[in-house]
PDB file of N, CA and C in Angstrom:
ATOM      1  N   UNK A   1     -66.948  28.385  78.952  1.00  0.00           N
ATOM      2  CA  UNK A   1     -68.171  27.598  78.933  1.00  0.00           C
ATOM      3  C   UNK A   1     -68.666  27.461  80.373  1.00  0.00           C
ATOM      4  N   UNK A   2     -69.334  28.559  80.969  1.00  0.00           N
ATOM      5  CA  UNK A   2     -69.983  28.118  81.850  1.00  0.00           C
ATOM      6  C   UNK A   2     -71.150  27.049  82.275  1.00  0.00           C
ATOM      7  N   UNK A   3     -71.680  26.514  81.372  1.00  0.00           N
ATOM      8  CA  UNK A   3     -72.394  25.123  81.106  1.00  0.00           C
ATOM      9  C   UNK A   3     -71.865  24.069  82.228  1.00  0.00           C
ATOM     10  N   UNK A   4     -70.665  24.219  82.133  1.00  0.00           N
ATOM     11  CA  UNK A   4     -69.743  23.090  83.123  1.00  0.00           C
ATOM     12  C   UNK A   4     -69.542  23.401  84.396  1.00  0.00           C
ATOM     13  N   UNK A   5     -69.611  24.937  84.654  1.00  0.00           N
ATOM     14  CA  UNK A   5     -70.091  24.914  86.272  1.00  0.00           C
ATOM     15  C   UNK A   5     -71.268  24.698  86.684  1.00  0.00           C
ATOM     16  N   UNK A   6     -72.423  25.006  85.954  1.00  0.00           N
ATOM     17  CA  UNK A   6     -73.733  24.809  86.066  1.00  0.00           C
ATOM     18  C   UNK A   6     -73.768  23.215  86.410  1.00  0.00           C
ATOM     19  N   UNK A   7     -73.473  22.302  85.535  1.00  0.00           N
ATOM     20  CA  UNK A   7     -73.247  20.726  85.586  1.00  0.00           C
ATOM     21  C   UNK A   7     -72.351  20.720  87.041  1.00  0.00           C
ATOM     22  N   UNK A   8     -71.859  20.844  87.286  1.00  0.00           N
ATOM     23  CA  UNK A   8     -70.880  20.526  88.630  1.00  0.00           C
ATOM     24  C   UNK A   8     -71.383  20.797  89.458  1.00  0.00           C
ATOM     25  N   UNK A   9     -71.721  22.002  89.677  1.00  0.00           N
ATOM     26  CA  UNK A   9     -73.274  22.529  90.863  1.00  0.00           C
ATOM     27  C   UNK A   9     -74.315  21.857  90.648  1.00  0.00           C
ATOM     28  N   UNK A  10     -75.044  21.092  89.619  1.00  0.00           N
ATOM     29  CA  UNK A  10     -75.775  20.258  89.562  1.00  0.00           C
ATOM     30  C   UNK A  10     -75.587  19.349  90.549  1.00  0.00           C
ATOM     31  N   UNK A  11     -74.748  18.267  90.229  1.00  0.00           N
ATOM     32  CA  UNK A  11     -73.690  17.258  90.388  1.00  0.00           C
ATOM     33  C   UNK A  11     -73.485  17.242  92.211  1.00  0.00           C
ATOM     34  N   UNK A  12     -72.904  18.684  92.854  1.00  0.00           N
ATOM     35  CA  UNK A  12     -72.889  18.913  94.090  1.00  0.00           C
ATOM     36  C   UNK A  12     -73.917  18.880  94.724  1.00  0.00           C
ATOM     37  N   UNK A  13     -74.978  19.385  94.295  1.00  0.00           N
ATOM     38  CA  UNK A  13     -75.920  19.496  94.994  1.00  0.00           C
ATOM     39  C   UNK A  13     -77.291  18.378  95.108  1.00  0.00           C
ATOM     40  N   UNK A  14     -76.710  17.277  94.343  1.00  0.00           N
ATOM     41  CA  UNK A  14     -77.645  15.950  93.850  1.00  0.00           C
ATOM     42  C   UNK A  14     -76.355  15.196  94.914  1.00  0.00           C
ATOM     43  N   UNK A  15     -75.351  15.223  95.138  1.00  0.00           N
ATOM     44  CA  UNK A  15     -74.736  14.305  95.707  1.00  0.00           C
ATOM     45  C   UNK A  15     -75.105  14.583  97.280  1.00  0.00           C
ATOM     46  N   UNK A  16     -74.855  16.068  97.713  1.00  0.00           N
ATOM     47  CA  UNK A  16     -75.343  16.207  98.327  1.00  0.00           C
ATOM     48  C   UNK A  16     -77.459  15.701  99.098  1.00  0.00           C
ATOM     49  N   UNK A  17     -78.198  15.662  98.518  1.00  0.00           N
ATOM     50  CA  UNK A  17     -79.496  15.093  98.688  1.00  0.00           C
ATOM     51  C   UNK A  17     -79.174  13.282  98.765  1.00  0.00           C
ATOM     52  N   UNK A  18     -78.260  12.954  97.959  1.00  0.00           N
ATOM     53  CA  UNK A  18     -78.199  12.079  98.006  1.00  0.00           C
ATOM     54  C   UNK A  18     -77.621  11.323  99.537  1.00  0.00           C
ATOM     55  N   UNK A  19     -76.382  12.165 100.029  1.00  0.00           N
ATOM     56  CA  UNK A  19     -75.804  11.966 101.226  1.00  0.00           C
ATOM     57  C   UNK A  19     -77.230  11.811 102.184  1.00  0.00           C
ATOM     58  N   UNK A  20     -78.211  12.935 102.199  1.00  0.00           N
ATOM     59  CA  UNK A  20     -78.461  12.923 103.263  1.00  0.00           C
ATOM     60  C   UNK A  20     -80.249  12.214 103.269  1.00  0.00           C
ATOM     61  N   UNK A  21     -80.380  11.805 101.702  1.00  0.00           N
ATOM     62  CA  UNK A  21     -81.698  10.908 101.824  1.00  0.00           C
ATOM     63  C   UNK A  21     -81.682   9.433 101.555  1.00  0.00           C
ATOM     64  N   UNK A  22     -80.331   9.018 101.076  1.00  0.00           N
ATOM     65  CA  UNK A  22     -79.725   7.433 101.027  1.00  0.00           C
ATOM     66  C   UNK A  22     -79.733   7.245  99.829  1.00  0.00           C
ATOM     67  N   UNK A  23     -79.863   7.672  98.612  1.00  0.00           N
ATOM     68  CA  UNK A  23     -79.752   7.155  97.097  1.00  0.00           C
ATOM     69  C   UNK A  23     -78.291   7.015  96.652  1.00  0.00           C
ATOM     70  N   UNK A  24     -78.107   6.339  95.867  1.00  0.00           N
ATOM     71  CA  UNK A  24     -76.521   5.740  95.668  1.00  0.00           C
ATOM     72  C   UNK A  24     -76.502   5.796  94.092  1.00  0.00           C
ATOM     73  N   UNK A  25     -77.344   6.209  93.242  1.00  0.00           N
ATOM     74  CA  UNK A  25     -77.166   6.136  91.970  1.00  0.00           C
ATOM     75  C   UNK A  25     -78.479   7.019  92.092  1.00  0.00           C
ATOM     76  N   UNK A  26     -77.876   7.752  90.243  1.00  0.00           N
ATOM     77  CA  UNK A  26     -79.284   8.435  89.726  1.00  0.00           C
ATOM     78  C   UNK A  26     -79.472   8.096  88.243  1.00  0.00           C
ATOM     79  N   UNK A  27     -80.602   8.084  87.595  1.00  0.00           N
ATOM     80  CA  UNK A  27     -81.160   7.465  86.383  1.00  0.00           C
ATOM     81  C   UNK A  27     -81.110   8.647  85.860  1.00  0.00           C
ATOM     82  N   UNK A  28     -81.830   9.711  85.805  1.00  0.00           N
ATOM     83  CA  UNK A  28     -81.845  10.825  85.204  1.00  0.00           C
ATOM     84  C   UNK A  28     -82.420  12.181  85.924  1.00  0.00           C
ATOM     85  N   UNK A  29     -81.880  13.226  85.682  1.00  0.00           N
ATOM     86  CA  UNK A  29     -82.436  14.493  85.864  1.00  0.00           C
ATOM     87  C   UNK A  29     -83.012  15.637  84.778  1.00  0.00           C
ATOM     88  N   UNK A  30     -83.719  16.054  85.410  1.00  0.00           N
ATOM     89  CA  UNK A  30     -84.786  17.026  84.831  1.00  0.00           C
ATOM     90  C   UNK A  30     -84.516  18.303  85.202  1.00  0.00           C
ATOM     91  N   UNK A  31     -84.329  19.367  84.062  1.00  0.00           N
ATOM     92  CA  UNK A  31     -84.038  20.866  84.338  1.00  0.00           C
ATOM     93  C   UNK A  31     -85.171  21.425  83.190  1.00  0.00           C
ATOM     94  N   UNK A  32     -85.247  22.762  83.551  1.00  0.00           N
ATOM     95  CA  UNK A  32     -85.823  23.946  82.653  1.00  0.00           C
ATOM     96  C   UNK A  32     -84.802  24.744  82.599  1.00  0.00           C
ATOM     97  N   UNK A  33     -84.769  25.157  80.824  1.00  0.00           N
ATOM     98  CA  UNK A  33     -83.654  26.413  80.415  1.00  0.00           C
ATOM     99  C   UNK A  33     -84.292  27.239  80.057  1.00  0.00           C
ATOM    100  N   UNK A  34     -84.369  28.257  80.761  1.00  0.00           N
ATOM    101  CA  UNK A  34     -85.258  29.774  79.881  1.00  0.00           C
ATOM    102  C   UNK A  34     -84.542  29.871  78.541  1.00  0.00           C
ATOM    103  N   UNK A  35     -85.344  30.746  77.899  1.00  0.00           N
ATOM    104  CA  UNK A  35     -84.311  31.281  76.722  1.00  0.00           C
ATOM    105  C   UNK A  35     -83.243  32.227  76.616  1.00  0.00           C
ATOM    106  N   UNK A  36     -83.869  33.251  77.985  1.00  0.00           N
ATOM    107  CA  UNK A  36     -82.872  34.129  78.041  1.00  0.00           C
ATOM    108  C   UNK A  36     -81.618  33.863  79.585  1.00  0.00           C
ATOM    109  N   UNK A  37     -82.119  32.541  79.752  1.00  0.00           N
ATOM    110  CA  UNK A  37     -80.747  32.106  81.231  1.00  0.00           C
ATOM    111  C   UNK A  37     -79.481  32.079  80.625  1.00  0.00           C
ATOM    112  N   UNK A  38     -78.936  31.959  79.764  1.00  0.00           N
ATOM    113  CA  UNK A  38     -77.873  32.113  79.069  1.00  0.00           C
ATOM    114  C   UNK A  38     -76.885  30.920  78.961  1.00  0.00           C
ATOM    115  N   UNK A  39     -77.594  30.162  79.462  1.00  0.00           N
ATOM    116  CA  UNK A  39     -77.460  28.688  78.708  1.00  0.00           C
ATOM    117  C   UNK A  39     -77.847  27.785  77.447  1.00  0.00           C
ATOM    118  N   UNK A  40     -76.521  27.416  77.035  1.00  0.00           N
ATOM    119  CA  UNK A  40     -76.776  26.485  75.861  1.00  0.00           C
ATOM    120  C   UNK A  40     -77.211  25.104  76.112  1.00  0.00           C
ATOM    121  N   UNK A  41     -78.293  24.834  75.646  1.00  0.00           N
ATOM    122  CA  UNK A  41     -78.358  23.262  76.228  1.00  0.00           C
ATOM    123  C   UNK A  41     -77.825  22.262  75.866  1.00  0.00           C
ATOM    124  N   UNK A  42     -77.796  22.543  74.178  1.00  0.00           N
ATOM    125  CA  UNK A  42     -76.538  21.436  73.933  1.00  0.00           C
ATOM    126  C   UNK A  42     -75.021  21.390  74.747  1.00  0.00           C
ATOM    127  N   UNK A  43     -74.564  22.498  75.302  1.00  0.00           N
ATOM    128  CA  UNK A  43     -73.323  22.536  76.024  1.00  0.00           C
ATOM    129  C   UNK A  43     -73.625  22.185  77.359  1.00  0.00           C
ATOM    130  N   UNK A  44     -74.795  22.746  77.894  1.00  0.00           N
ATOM    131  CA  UNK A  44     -74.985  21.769  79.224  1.00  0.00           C
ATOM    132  C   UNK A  44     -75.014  20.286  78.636  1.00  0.00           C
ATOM    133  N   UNK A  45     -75.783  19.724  77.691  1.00  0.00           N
ATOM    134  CA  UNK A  45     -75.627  18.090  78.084  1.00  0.00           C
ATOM    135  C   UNK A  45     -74.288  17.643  77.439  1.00  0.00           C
ATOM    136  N   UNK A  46     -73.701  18.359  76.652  1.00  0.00           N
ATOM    137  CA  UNK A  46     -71.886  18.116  76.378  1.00  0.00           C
ATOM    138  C   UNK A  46     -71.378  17.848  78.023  1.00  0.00           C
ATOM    139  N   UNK A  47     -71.263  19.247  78.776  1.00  0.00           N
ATOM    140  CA  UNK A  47     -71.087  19.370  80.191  1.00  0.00           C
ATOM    141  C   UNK A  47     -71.465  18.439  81.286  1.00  0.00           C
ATOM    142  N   UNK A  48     -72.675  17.886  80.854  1.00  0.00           N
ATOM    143  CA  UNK A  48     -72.862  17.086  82.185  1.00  0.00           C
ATOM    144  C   UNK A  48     -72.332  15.500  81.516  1.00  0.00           C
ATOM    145  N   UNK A  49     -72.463  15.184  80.699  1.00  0.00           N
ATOM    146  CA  UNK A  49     -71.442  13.821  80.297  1.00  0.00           C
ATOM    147  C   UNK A  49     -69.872  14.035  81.266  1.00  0.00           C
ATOM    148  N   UNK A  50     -69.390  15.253  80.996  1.00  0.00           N
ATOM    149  CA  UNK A  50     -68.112  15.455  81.383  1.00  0.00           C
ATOM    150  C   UNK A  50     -68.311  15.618  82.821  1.00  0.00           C
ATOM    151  N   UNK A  51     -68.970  16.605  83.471  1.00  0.00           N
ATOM    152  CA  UNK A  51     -69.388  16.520  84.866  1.00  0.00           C
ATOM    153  C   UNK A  51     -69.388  15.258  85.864  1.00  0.00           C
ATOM    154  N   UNK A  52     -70.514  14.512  85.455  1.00  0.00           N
ATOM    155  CA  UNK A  52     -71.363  13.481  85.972  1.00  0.00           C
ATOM    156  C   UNK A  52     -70.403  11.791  85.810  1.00  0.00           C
ATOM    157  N   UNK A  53     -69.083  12.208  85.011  1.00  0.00           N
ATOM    158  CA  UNK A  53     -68.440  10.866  84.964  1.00  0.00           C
ATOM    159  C   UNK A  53     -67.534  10.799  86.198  1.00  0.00           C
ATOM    160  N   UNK A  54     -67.646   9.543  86.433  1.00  0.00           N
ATOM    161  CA  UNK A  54     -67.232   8.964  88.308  1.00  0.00           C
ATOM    162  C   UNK A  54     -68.134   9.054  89.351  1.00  0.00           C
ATOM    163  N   UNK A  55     -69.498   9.490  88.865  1.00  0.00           N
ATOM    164  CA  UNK A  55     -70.097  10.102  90.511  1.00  0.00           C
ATOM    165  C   UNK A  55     -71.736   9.623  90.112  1.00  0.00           C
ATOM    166  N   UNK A  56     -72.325   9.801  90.954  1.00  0.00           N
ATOM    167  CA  UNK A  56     -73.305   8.633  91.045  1.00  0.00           C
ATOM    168  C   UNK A  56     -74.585   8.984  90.232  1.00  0.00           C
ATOM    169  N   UNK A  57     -74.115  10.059  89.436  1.00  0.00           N
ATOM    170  CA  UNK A  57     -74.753  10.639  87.808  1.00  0.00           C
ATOM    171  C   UNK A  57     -74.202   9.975  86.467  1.00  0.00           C
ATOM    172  N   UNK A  58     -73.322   9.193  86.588  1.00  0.00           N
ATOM    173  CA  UNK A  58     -72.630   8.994  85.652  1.00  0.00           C
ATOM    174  C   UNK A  58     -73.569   7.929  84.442  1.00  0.00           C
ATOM    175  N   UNK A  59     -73.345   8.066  83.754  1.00  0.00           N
ATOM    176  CA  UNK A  59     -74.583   7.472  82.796  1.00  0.00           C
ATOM    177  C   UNK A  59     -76.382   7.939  82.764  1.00  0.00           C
ATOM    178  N   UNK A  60     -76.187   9.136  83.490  1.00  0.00           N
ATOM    179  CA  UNK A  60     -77.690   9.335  83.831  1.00  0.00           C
ATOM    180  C   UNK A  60     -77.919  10.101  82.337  1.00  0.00           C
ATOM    181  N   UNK A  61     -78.809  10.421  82.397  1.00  0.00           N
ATOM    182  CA  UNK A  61     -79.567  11.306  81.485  1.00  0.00           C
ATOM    183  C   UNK A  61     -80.117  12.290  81.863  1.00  0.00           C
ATOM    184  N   UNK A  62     -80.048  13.548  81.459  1.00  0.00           N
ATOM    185  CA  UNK A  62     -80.272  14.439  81.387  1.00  0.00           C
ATOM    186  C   UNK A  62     -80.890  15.549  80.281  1.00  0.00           C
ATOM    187  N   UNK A  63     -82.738  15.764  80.779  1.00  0.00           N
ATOM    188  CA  UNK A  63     -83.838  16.142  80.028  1.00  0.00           C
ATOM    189  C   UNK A  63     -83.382  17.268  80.220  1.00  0.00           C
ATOM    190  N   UNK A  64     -83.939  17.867  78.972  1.00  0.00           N
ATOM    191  CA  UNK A  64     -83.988  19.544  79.447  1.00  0.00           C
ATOM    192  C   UNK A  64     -85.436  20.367  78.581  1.00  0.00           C
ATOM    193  N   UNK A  65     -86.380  20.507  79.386  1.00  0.00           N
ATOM    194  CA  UNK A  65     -87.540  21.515  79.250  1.00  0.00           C
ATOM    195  C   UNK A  65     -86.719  23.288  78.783  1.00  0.00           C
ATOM    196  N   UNK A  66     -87.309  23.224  77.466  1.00  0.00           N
ATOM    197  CA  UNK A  66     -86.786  24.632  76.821  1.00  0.00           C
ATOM    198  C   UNK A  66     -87.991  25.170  77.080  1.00  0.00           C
ATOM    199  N   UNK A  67     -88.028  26.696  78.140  1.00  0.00           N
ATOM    200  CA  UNK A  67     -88.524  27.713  78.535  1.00  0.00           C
ATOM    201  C   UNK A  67     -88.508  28.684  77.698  1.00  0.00           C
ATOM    202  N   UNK A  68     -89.881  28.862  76.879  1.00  0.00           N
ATOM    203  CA  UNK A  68     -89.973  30.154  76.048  1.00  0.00           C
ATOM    204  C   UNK A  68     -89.777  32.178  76.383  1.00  0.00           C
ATOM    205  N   UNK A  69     -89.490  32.377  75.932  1.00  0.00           N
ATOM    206  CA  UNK A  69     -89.461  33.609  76.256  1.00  0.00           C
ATOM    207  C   UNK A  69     -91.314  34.023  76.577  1.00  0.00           C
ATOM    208  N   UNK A  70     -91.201  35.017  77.513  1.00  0.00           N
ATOM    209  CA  UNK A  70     -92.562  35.543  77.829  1.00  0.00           C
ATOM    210  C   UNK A  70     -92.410  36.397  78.293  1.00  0.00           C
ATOM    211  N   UNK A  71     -93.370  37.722  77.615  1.00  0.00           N
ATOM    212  CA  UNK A  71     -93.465  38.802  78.471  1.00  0.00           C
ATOM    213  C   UNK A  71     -94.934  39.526  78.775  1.00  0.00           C
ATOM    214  N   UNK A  72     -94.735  40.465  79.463  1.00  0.00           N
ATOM    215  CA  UNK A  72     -96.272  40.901  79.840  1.00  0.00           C
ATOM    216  C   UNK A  72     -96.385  41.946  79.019  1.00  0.00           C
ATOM    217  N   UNK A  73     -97.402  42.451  78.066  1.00  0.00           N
ATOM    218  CA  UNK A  73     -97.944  43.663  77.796  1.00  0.00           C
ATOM    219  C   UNK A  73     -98.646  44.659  78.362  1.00  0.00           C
ATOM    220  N   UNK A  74     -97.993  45.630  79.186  1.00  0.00           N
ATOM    221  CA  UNK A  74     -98.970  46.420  79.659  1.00  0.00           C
ATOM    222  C   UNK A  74    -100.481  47.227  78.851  1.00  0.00           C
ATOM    223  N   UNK A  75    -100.081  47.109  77.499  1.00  0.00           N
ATOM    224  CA  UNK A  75    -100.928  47.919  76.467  1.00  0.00           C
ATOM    225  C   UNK A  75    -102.134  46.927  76.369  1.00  0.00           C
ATOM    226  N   UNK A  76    -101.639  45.751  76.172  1.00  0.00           N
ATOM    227  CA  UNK A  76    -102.837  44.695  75.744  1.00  0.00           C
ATOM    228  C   UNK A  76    -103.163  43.870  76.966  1.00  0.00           C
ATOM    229  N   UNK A  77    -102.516  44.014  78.235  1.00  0.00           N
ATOM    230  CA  UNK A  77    -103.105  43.565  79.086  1.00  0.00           C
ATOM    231  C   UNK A  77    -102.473  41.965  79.530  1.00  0.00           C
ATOM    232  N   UNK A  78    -101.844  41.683  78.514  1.00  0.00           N
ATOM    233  CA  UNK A  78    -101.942  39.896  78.487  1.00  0.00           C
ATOM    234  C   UNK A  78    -100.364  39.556  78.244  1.00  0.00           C
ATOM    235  N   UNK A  79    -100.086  38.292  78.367  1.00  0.00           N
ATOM    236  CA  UNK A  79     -98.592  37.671  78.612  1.00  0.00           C
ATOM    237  C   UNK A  79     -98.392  37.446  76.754  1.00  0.00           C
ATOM    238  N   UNK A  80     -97.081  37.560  76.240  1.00  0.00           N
ATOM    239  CA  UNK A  80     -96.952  37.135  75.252  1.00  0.00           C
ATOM    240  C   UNK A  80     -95.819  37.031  74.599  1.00  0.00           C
ATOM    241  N   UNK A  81     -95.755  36.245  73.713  1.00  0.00           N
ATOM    242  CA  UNK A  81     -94.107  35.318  73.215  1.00  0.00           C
ATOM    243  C   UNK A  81     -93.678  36.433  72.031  1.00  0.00           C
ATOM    244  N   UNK A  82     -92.920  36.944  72.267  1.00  0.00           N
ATOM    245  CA  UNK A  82     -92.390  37.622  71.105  1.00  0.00           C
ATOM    246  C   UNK A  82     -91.768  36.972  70.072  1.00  0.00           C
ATOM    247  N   UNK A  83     -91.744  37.703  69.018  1.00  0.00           N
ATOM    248  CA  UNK A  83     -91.332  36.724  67.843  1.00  0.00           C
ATOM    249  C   UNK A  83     -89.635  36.488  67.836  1.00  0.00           C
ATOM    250  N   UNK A  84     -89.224  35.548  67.283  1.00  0.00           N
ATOM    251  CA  UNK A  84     -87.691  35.421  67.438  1.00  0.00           C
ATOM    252  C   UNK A  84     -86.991  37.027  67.193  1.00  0.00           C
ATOM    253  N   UNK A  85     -85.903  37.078  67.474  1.00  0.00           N
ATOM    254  CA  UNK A  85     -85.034  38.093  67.114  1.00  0.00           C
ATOM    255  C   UNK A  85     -85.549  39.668  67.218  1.00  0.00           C
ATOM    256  N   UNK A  86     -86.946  39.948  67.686  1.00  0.00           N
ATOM    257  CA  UNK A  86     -87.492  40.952  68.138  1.00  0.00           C
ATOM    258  C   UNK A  86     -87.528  41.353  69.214  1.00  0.00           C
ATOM    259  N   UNK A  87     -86.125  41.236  70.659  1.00  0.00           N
ATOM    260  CA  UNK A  87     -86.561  42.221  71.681  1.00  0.00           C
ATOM    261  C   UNK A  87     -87.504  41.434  72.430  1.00  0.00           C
ATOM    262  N   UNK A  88     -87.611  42.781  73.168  1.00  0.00           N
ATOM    263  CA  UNK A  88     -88.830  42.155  73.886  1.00  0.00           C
ATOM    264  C   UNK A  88     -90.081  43.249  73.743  1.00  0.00           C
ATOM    265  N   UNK A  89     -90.735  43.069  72.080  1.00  0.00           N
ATOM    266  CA  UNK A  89     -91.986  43.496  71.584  1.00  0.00           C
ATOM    267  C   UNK A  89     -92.785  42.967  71.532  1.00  0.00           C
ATOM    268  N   UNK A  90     -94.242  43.434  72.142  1.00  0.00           N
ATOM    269  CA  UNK A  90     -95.160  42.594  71.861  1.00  0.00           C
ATOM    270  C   UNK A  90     -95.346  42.297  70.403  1.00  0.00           C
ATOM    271  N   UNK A  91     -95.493  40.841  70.050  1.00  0.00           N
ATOM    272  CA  UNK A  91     -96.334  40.617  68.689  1.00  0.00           C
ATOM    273  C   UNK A  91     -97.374  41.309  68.299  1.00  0.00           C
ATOM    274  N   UNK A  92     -98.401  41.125  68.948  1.00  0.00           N
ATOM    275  CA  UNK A  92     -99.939  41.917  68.497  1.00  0.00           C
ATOM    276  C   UNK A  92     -99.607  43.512  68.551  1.00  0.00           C
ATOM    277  N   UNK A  93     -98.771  44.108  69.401  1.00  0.00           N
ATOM    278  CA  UNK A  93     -99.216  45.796  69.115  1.00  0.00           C
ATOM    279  C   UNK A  93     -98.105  46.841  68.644  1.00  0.00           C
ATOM    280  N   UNK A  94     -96.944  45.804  69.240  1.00  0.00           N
ATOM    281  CA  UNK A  94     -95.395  46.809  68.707  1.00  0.00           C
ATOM    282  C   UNK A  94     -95.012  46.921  69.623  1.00  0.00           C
ATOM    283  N   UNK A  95     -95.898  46.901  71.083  1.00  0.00           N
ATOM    284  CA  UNK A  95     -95.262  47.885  71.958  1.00  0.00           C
ATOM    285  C   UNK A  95     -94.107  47.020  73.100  1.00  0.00           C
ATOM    286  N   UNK A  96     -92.937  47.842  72.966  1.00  0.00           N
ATOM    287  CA  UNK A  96     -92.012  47.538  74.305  1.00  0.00           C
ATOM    288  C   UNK A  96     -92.624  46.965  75.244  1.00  0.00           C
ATOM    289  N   UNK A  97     -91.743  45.796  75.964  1.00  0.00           N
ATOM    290  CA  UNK A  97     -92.285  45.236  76.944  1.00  0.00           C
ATOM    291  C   UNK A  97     -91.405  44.592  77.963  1.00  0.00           C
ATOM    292  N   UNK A  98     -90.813  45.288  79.286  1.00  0.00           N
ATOM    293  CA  UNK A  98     -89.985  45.331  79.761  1.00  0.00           C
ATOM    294  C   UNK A  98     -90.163  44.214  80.916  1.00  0.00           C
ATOM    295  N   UNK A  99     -91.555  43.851  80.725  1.00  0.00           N
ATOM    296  CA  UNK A  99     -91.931  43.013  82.015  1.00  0.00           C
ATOM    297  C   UNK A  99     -91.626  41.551  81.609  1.00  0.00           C
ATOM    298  N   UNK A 100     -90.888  40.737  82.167  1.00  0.00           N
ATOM    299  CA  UNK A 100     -90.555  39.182  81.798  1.00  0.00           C
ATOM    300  C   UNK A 100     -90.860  38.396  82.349  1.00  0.00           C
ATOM    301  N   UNK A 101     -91.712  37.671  82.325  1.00  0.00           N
ATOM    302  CA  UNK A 101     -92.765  36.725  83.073  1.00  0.00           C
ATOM    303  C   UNK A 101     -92.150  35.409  83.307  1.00  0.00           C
ATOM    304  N   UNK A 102     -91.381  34.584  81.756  1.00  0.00           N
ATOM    305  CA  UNK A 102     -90.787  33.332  81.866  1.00  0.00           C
ATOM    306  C   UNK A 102     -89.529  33.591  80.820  1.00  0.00           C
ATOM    307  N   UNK A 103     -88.659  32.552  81.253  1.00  0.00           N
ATOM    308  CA  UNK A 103     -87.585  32.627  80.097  1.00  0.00           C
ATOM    309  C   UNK A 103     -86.059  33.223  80.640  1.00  0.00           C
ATOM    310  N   UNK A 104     -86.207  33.246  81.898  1.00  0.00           N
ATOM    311  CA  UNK A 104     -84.370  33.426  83.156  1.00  0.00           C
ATOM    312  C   UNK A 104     -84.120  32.341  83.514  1.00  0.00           C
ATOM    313  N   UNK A 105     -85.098  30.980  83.319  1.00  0.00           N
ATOM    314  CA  UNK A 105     -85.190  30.531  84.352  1.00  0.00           C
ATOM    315  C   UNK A 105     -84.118  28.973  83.942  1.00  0.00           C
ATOM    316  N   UNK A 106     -83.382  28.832  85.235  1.00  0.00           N
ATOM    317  CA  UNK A 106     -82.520  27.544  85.128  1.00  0.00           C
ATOM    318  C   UNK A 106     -82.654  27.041  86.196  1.00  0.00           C
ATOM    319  N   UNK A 107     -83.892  25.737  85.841  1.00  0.00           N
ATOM    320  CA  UNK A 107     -84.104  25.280  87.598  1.00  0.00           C
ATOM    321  C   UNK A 107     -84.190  23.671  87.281  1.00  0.00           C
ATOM    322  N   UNK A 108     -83.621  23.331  88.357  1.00  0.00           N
ATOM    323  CA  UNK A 108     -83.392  21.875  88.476  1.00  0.00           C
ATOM    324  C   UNK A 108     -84.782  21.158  88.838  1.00  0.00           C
ATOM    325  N   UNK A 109     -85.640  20.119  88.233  1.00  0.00           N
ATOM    326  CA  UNK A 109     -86.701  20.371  88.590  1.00  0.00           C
ATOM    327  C   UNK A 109     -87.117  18.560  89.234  1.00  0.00           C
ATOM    328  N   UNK A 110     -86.600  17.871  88.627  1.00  0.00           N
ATOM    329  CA  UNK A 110     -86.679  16.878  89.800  1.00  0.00           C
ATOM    330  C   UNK A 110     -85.489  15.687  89.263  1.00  0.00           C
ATOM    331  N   UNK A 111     -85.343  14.499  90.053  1.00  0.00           N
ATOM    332  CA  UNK A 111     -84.077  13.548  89.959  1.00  0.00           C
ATOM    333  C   UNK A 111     -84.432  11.982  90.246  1.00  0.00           C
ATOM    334  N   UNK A 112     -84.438  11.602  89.281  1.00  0.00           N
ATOM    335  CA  UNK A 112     -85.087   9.981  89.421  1.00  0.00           C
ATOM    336  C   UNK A 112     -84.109   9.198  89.751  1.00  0.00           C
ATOM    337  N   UNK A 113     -84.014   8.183  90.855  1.00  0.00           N
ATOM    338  CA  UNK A 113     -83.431   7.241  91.128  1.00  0.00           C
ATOM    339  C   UNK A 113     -83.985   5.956  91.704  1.00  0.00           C
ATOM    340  N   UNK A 114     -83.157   5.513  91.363  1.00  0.00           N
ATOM    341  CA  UNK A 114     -83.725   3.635  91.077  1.00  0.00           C
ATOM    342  C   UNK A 114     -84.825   3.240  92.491  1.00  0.00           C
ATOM    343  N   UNK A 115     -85.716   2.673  92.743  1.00  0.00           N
ATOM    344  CA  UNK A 115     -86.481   2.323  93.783  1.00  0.00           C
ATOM    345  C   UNK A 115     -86.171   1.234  94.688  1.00  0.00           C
TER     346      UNK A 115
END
């Protein structure tokens, strides 16, 4: 379950900001999971319960923005969501579509703490 290093590198790198901008507790954090980052999100927030206990995440909460798959069509010109379980085909024409616009993405995107 890599979920739980992801959470720990979270975890490091929020304690870290924290060291060096003065926050002593955090309320909650905010991530985006592509579809294809290869993260489970239910196992990340399993993971960060387990992570985040003792350390100045502990009771926080943790959102997670699900990132659709997206790709570009060179044929039709335009960005578009393929249908579940199809690859990466465009919907409208059939055609292969190797270009991936959104949907790798695992980014930490901001961290609320108390004022």
């Amino acid at each position: 379950m890599h979920e739980l290093s992801v959470a720990l590198s979270m975890i490091e790198g929020i304690a870290d900001s924290a060291a060096r901008d003065g926050f002593e507790r955090v309320l909650a954090v905010h991530v985006r999971v592509g579809a294809l980052s290869g993260i489970a999100p239910e196992a990340l927030r399993f993971s960060w319960k387990l992570a985040s206990a003792g350390t100045l995440a502990e009771d926080s909460t943790l959102n997670i923005e699900d990132v659709p798959l997206v790709v570009f069509c060179e044929r039709c010109g335009s960005e578009r969501k393929p249908r579940p379980a199809s690859g990466l085909i465009c919907p409208e024409c059939a055609t292969a579509c190797p270009i991936i616009v959104r949907g790798r993405d695992l980014q930490l995107v901001a961290v609320e703490v108390p004022e």
